[in-house]
PDB file of N, CA and C in Angstrom:
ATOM      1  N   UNK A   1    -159.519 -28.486-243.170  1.00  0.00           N
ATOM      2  CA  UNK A   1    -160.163 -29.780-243.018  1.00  0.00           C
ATOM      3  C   UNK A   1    -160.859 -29.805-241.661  1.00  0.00           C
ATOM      4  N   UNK A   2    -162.075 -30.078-242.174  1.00  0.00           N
ATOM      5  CA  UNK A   2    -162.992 -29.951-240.291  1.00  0.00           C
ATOM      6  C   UNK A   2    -162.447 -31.330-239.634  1.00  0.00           C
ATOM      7  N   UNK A   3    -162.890 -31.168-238.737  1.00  0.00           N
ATOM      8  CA  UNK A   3    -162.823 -32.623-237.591  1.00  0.00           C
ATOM      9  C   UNK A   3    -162.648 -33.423-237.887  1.00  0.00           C
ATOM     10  N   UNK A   4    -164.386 -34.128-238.293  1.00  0.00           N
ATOM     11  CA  UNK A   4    -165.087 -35.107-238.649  1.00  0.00           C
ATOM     12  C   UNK A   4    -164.067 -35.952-239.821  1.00  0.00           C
ATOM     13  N   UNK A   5    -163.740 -34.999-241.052  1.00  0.00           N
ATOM     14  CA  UNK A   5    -162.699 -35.317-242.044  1.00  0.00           C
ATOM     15  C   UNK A   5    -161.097 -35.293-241.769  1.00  0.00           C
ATOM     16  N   UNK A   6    -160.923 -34.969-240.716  1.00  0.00           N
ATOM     17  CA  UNK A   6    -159.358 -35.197-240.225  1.00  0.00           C
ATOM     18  C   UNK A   6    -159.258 -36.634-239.812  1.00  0.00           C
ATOM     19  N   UNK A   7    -160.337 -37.112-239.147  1.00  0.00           N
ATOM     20  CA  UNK A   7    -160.280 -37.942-238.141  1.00  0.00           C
ATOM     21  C   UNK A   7    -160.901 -39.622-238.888  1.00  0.00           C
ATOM     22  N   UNK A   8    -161.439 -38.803-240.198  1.00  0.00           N
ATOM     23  CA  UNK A   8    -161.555 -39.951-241.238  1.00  0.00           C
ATOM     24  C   UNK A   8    -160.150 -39.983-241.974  1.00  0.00           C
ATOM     25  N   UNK A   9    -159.709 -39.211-242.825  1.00  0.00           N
ATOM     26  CA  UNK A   9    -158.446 -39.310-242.915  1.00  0.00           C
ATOM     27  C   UNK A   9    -157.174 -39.882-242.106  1.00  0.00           C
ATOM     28  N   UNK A  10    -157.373 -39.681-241.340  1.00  0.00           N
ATOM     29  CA  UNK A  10    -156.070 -40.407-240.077  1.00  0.00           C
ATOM     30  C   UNK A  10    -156.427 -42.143-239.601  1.00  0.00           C
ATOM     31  N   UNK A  11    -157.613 -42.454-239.570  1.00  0.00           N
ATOM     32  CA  UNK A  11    -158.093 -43.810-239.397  1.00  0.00           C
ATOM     33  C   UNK A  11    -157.335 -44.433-241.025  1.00  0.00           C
ATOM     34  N   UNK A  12    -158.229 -44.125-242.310  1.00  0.00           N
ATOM     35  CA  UNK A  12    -157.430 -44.882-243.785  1.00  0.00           C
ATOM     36  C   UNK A  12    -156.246 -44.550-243.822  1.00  0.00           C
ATOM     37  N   UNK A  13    -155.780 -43.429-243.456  1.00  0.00           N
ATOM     38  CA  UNK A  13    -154.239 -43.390-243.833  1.00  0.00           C
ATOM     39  C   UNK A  13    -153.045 -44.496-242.953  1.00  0.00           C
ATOM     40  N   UNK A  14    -153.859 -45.518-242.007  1.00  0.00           N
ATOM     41  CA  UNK A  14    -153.180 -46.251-241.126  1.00  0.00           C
ATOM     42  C   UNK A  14    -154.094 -47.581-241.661  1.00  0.00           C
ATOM     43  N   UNK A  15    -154.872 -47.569-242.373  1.00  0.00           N
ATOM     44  CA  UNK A  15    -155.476 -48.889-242.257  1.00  0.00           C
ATOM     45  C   UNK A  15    -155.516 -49.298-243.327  1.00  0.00           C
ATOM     46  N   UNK A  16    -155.588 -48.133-244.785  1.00  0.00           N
ATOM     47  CA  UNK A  16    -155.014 -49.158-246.006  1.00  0.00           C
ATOM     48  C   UNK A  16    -153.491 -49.639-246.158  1.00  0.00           C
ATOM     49  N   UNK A  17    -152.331 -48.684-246.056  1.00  0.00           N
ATOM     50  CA  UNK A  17    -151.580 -49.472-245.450  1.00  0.00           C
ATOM     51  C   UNK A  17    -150.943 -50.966-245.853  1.00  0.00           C
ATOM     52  N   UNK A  18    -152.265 -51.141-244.317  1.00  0.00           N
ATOM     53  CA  UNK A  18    -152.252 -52.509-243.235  1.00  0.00           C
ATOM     54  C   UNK A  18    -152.484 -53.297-244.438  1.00  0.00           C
ATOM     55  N   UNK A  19    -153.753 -53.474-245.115  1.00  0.00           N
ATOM     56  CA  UNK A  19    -154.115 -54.203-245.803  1.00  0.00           C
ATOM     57  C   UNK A  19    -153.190 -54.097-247.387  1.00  0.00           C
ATOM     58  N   UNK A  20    -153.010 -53.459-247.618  1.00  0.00           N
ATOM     59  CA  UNK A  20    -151.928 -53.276-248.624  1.00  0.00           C
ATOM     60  C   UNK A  20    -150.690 -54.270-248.327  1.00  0.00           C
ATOM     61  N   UNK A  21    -150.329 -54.181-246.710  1.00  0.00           N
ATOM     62  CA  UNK A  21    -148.969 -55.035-246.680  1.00  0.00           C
ATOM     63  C   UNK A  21    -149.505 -56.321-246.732  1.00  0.00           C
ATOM     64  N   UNK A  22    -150.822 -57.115-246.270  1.00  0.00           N
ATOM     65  CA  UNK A  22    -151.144 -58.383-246.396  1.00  0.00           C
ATOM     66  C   UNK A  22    -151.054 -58.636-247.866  1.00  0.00           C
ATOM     67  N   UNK A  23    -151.122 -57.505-248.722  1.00  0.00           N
ATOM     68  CA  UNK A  23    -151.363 -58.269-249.733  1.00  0.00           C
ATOM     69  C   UNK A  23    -150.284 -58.404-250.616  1.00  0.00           C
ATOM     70  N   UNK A  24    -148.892 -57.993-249.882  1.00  0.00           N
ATOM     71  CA  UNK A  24    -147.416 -57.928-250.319  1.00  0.00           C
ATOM     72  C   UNK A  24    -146.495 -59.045-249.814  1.00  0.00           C
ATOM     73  N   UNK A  25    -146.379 -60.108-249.846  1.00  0.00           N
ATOM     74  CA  UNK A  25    -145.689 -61.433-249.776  1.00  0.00           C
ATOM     75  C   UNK A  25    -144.051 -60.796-249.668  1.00  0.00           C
ATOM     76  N   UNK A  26    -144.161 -60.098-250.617  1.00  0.00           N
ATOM     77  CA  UNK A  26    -142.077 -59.943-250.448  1.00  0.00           C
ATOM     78  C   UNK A  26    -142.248 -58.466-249.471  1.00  0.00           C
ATOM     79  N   UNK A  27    -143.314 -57.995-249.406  1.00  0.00           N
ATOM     80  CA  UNK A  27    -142.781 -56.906-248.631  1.00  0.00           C
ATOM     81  C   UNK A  27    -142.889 -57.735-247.076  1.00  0.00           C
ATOM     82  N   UNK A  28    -143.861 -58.210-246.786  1.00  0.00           N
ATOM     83  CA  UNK A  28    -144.309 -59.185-245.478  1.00  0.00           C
ATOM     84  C   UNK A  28    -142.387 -59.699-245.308  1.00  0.00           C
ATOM     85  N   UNK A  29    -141.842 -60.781-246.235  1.00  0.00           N
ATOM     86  CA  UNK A  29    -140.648 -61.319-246.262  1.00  0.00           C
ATOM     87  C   UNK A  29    -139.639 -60.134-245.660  1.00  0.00           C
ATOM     88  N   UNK A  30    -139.520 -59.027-246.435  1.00  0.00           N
ATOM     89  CA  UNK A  30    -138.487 -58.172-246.407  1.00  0.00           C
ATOM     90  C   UNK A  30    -138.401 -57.023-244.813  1.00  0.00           C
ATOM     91  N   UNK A  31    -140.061 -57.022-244.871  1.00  0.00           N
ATOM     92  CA  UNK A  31    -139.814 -55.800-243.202  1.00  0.00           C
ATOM     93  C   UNK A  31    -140.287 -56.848-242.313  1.00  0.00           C
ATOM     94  N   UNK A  32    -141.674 -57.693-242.143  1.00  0.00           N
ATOM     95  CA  UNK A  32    -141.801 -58.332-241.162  1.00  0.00           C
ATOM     96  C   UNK A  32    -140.637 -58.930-240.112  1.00  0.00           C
ATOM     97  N   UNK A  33    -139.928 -59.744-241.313  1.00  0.00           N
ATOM     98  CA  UNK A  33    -138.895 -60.645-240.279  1.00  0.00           C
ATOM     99  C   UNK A  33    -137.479 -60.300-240.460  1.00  0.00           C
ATOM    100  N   UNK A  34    -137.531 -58.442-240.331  1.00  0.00           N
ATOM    101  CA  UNK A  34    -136.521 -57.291-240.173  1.00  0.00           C
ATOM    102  C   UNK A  34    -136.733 -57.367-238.657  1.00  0.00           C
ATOM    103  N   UNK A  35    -135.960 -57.286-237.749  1.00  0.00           N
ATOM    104  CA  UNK A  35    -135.907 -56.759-236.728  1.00  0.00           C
ATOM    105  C   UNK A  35    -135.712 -55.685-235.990  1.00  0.00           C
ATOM    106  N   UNK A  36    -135.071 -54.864-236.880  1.00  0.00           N
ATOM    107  CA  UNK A  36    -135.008 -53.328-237.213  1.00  0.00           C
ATOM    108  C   UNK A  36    -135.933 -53.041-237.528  1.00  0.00           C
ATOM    109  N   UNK A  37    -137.117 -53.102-238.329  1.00  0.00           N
ATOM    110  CA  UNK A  37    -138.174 -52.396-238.979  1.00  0.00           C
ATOM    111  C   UNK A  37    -139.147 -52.237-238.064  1.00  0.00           C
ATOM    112  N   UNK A  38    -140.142 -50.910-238.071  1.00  0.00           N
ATOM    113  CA  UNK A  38    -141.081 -50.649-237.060  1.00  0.00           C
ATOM    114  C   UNK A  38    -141.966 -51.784-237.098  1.00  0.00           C
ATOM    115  N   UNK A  39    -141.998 -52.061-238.668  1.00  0.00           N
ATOM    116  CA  UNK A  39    -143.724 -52.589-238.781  1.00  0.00           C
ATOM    117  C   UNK A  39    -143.343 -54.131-238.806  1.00  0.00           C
ATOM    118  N   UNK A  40    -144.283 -55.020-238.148  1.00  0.00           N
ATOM    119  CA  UNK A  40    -144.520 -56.187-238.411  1.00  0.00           C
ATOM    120  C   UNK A  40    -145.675 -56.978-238.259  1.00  0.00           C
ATOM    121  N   UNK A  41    -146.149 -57.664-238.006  1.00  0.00           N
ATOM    122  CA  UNK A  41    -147.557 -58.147-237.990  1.00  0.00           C
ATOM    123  C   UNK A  41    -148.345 -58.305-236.861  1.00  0.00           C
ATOM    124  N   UNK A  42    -147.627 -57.861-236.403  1.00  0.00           N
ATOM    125  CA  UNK A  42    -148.032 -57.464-234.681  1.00  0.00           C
ATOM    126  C   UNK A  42    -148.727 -55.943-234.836  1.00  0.00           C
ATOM    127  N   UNK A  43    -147.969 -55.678-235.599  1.00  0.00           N
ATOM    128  CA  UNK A  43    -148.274 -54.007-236.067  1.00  0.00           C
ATOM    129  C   UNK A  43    -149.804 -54.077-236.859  1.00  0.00           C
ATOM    130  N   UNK A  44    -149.925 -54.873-237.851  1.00  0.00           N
ATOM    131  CA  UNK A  44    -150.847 -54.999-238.767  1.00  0.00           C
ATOM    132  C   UNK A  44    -152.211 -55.228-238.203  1.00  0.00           C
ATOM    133  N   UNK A  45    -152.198 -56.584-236.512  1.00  0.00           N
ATOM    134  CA  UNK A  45    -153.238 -56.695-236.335  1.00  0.00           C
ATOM    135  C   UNK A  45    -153.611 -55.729-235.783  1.00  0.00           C
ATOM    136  N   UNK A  46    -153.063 -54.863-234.939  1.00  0.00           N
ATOM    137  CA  UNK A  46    -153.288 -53.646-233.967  1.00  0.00           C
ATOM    138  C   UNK A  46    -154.134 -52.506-234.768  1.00  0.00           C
ATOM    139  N   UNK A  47    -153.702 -52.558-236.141  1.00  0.00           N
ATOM    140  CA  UNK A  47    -154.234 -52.022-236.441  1.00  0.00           C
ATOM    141  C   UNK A  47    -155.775 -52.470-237.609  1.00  0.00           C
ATOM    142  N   UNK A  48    -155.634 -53.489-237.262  1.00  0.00           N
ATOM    143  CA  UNK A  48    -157.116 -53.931-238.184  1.00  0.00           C
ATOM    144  C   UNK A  48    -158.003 -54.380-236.937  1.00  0.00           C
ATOM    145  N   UNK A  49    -157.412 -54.923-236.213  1.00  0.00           N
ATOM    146  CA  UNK A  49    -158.481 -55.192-234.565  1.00  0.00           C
ATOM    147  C   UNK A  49    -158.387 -54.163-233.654  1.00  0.00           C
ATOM    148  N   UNK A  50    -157.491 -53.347-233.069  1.00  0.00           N
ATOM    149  CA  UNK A  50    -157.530 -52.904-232.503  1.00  0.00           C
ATOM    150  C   UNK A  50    -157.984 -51.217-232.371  1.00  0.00           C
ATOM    151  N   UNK A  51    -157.241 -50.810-233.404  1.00  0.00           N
ATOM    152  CA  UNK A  51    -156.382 -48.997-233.223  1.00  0.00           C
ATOM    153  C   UNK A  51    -157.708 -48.348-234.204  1.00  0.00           C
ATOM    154  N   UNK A  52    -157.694 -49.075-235.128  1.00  0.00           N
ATOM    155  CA  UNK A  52    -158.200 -47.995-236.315  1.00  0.00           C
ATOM    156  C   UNK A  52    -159.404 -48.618-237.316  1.00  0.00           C
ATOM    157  N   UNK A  53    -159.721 -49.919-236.440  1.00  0.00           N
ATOM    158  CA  UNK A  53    -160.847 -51.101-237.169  1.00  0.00           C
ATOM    159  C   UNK A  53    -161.176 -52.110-236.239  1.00  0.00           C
ATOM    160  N   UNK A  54    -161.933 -52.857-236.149  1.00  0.00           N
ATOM    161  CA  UNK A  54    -162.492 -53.908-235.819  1.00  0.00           C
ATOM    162  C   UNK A  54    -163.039 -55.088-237.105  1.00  0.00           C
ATOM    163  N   UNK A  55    -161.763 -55.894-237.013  1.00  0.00           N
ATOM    164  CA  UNK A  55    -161.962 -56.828-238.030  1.00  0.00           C
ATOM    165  C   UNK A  55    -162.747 -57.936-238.301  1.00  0.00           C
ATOM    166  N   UNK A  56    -162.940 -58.103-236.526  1.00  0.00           N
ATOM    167  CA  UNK A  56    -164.194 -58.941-236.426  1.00  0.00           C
ATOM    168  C   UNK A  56    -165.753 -58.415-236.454  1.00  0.00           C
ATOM    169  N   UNK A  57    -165.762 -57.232-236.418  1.00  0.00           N
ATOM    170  CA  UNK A  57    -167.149 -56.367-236.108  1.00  0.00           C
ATOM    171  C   UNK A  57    -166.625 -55.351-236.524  1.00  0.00           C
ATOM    172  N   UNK A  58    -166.701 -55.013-238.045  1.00  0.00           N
ATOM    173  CA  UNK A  58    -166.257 -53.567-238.557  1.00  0.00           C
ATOM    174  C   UNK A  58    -167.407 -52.635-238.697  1.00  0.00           C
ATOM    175  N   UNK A  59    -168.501 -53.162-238.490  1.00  0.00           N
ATOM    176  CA  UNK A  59    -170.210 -51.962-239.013  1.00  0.00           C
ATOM    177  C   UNK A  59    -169.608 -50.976-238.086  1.00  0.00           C
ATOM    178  N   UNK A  60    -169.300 -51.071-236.815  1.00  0.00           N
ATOM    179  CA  UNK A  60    -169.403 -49.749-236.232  1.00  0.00           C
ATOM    180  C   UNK A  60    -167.991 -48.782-236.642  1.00  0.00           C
ATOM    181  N   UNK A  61    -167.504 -49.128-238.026  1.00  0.00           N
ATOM    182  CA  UNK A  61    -165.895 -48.181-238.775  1.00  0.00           C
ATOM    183  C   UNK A  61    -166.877 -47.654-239.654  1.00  0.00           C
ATOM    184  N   UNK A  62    -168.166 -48.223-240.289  1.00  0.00           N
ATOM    185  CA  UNK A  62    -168.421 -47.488-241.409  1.00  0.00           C
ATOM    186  C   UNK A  62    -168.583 -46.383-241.578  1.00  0.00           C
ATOM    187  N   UNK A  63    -168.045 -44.794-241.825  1.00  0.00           N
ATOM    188  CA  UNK A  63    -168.280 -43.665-242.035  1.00  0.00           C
ATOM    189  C   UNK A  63    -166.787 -43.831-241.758  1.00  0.00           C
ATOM    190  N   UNK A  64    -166.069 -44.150-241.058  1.00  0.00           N
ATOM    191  CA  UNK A  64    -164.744 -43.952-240.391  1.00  0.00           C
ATOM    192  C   UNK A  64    -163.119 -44.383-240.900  1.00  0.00           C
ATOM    193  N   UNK A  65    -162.941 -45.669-240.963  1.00  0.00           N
ATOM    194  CA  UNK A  65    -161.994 -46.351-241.911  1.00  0.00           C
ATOM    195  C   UNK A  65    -162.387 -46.564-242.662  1.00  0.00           C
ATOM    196  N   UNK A  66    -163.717 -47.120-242.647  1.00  0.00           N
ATOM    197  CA  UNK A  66    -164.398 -48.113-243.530  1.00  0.00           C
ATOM    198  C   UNK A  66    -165.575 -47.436-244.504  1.00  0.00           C
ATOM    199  N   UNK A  67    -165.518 -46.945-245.668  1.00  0.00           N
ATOM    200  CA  UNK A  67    -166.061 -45.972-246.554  1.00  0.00           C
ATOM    201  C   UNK A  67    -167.475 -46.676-246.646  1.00  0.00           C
ATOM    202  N   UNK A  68    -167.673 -47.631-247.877  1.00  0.00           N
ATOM    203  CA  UNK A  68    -168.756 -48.221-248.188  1.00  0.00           C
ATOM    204  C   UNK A  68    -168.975 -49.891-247.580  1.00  0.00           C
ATOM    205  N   UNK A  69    -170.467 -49.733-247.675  1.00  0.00           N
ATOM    206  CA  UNK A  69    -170.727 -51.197-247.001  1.00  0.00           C
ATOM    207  C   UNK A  69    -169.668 -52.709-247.514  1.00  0.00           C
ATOM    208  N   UNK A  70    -169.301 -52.281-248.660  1.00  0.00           N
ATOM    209  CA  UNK A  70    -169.134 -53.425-249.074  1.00  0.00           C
ATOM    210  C   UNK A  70    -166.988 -53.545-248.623  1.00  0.00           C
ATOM    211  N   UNK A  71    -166.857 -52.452-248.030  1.00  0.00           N
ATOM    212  CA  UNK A  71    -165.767 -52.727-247.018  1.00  0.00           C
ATOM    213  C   UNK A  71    -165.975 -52.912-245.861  1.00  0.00           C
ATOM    214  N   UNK A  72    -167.049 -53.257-245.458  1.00  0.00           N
ATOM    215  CA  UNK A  72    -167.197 -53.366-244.009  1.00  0.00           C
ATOM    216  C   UNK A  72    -166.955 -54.858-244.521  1.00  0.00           C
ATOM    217  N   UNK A  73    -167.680 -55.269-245.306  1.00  0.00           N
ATOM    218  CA  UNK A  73    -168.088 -56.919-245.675  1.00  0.00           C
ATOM    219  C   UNK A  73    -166.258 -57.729-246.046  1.00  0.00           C
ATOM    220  N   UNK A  74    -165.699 -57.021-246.742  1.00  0.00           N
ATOM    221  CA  UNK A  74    -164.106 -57.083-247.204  1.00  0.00           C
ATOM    222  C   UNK A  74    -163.554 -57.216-245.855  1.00  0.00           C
ATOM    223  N   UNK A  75    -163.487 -56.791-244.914  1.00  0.00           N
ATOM    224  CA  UNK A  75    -162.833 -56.532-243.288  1.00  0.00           C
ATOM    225  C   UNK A  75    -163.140 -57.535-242.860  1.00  0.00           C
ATOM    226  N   UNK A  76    -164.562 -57.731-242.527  1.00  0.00           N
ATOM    227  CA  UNK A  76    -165.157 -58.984-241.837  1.00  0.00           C
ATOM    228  C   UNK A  76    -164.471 -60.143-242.270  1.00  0.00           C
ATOM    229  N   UNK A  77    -164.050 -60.677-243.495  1.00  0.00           N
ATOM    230  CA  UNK A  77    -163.713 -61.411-244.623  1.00  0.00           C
ATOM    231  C   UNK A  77    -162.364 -61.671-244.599  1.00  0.00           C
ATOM    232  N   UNK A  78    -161.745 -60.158-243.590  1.00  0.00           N
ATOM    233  CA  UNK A  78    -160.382 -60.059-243.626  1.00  0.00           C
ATOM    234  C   UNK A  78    -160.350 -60.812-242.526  1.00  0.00           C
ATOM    235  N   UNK A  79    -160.570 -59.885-241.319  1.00  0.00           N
ATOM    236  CA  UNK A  79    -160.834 -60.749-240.158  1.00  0.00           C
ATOM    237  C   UNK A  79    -160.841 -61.897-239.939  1.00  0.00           C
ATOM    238  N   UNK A  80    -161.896 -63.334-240.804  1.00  0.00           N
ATOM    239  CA  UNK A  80    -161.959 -64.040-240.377  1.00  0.00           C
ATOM    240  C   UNK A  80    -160.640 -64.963-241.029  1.00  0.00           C
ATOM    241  N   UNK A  81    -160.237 -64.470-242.246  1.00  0.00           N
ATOM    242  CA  UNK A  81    -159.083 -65.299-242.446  1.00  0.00           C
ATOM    243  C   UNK A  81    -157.945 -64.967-241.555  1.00  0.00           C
ATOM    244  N   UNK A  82    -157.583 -63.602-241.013  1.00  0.00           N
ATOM    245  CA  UNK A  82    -156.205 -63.640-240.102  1.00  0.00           C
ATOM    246  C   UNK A  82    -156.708 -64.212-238.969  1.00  0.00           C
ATOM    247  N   UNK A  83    -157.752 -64.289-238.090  1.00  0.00           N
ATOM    248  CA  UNK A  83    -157.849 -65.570-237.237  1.00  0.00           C
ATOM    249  C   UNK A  83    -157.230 -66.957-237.399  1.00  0.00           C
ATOM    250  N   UNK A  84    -157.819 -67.066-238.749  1.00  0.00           N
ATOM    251  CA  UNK A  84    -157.956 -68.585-239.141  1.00  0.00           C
ATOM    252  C   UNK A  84    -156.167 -68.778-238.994  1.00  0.00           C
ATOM    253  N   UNK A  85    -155.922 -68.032-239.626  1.00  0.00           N
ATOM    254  CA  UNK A  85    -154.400 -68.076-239.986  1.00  0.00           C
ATOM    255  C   UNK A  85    -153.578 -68.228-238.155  1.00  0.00           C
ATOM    256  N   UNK A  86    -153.794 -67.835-237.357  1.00  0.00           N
ATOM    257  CA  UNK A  86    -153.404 -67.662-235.985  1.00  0.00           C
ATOM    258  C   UNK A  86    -153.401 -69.248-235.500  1.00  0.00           C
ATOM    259  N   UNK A  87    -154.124 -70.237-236.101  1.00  0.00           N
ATOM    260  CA  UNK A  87    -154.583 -71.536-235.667  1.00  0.00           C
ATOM    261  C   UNK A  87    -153.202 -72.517-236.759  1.00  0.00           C
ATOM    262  N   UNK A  88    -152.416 -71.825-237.223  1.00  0.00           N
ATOM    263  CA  UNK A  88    -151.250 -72.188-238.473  1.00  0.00           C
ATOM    264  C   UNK A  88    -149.809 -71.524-237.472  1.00  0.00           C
ATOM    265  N   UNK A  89    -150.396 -71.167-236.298  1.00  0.00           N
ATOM    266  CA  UNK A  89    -149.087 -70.171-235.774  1.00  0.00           C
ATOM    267  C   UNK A  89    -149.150 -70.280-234.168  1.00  0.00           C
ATOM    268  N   UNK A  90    -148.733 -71.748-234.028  1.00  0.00           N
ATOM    269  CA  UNK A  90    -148.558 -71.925-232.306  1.00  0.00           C
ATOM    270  C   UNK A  90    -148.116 -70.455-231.479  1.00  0.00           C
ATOM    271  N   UNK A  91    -146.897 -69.858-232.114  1.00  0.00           N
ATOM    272  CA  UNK A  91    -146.106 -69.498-231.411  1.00  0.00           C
ATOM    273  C   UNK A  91    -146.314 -67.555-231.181  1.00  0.00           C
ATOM    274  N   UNK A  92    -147.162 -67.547-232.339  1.00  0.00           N
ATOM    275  CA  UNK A  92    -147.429 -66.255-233.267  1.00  0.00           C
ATOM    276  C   UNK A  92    -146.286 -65.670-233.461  1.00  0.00           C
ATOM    277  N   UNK A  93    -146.045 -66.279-234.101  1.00  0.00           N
ATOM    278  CA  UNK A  93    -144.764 -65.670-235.254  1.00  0.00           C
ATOM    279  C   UNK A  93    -144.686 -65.047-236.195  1.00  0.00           C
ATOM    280  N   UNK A  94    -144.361 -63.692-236.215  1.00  0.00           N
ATOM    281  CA  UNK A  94    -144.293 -63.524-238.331  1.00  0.00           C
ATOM    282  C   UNK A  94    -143.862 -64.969-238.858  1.00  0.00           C
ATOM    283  N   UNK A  95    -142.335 -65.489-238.713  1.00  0.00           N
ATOM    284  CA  UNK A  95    -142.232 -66.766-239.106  1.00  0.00           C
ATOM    285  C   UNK A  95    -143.181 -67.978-239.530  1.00  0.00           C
ATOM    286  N   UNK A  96    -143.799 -67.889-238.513  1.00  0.00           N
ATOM    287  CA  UNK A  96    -144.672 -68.903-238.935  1.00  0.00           C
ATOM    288  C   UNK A  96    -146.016 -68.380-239.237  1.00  0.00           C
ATOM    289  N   UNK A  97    -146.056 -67.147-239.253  1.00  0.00           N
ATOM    290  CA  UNK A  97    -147.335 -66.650-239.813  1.00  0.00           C
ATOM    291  C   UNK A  97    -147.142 -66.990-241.414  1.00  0.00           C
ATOM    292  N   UNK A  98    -145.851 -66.603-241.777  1.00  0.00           N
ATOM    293  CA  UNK A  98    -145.632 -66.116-243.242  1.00  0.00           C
ATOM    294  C   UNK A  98    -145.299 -67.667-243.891  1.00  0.00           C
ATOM    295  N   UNK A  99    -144.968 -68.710-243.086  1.00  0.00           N
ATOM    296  CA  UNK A  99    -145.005 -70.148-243.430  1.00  0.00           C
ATOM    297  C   UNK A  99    -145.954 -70.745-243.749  1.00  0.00           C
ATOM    298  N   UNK A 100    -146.974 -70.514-242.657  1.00  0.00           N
ATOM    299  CA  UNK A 100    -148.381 -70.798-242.875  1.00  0.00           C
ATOM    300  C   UNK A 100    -149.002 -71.298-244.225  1.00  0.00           C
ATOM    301  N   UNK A 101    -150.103 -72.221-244.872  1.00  0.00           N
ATOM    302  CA  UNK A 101    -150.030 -72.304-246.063  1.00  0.00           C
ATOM    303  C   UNK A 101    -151.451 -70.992-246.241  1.00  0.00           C
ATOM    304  N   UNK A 102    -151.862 -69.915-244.996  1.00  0.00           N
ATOM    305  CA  UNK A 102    -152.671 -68.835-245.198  1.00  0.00           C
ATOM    306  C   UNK A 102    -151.746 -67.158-245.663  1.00  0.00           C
ATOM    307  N   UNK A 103    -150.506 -67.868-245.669  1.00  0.00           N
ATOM    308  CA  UNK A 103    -149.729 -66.728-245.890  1.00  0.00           C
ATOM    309  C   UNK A 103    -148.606 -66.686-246.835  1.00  0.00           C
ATOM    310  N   UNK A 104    -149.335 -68.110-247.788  1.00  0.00           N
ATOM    311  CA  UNK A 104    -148.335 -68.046-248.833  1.00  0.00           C
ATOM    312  C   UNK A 104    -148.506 -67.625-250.345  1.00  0.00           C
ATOM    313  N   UNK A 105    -147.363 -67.233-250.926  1.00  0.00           N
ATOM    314  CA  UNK A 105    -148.341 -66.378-252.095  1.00  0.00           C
ATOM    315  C   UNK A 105    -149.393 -67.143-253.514  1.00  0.00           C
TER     316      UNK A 105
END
């Protein structure tokens, strides 16, 4: 595997994931508000804003996490609802993330 394709591979293999667990309500329930568990939603944004995407400005992932245009557009989309959701979560809590009525199933 050359470079270019390692380094695409290692970005999706951390960023579908991410979006996979948003879209898991009992898994969110079961590891988020584990205290033992690595992952929690602290984990999730790091990696959609920070590590491996830009959720607010994903054009510059496309070739990278982000395959076709119309996931750049899905991200953006993502993005603006886990913001929104942050304005449901004084404290930023999984707790009250997952209370939220943006995080209920």
């Amino acid at each position: 595997m050359k470079g270019d394709s390692r380094r695409l591979a290692n970005f999706r293999v951390h960023l579908v994931p991410a979006v996979l667990a948003l879209a898991n309500p009992p898994w969110q329930r079961d590891v988020w508000l584990d205290p033992s568990a690595f992952e929690n939603l602290d984990h999730i944004f790091h990696t959609l804003f920070d590590d491996f995407c830009d959720a607010e400005n994903p054009e510059n992932h496309l070739g990278t996490s982000l395959r076709p245009q119309e996931e750049v557009l899905l991200m953006r989309q993502l993005g603006t609802a886990l913001n929104a959701a942050t304005a449901d979560a004084p404290n930023d809590t999984d707790e009250e993330h997952l209370a939220s009525g943006h995080g209920r199933e």
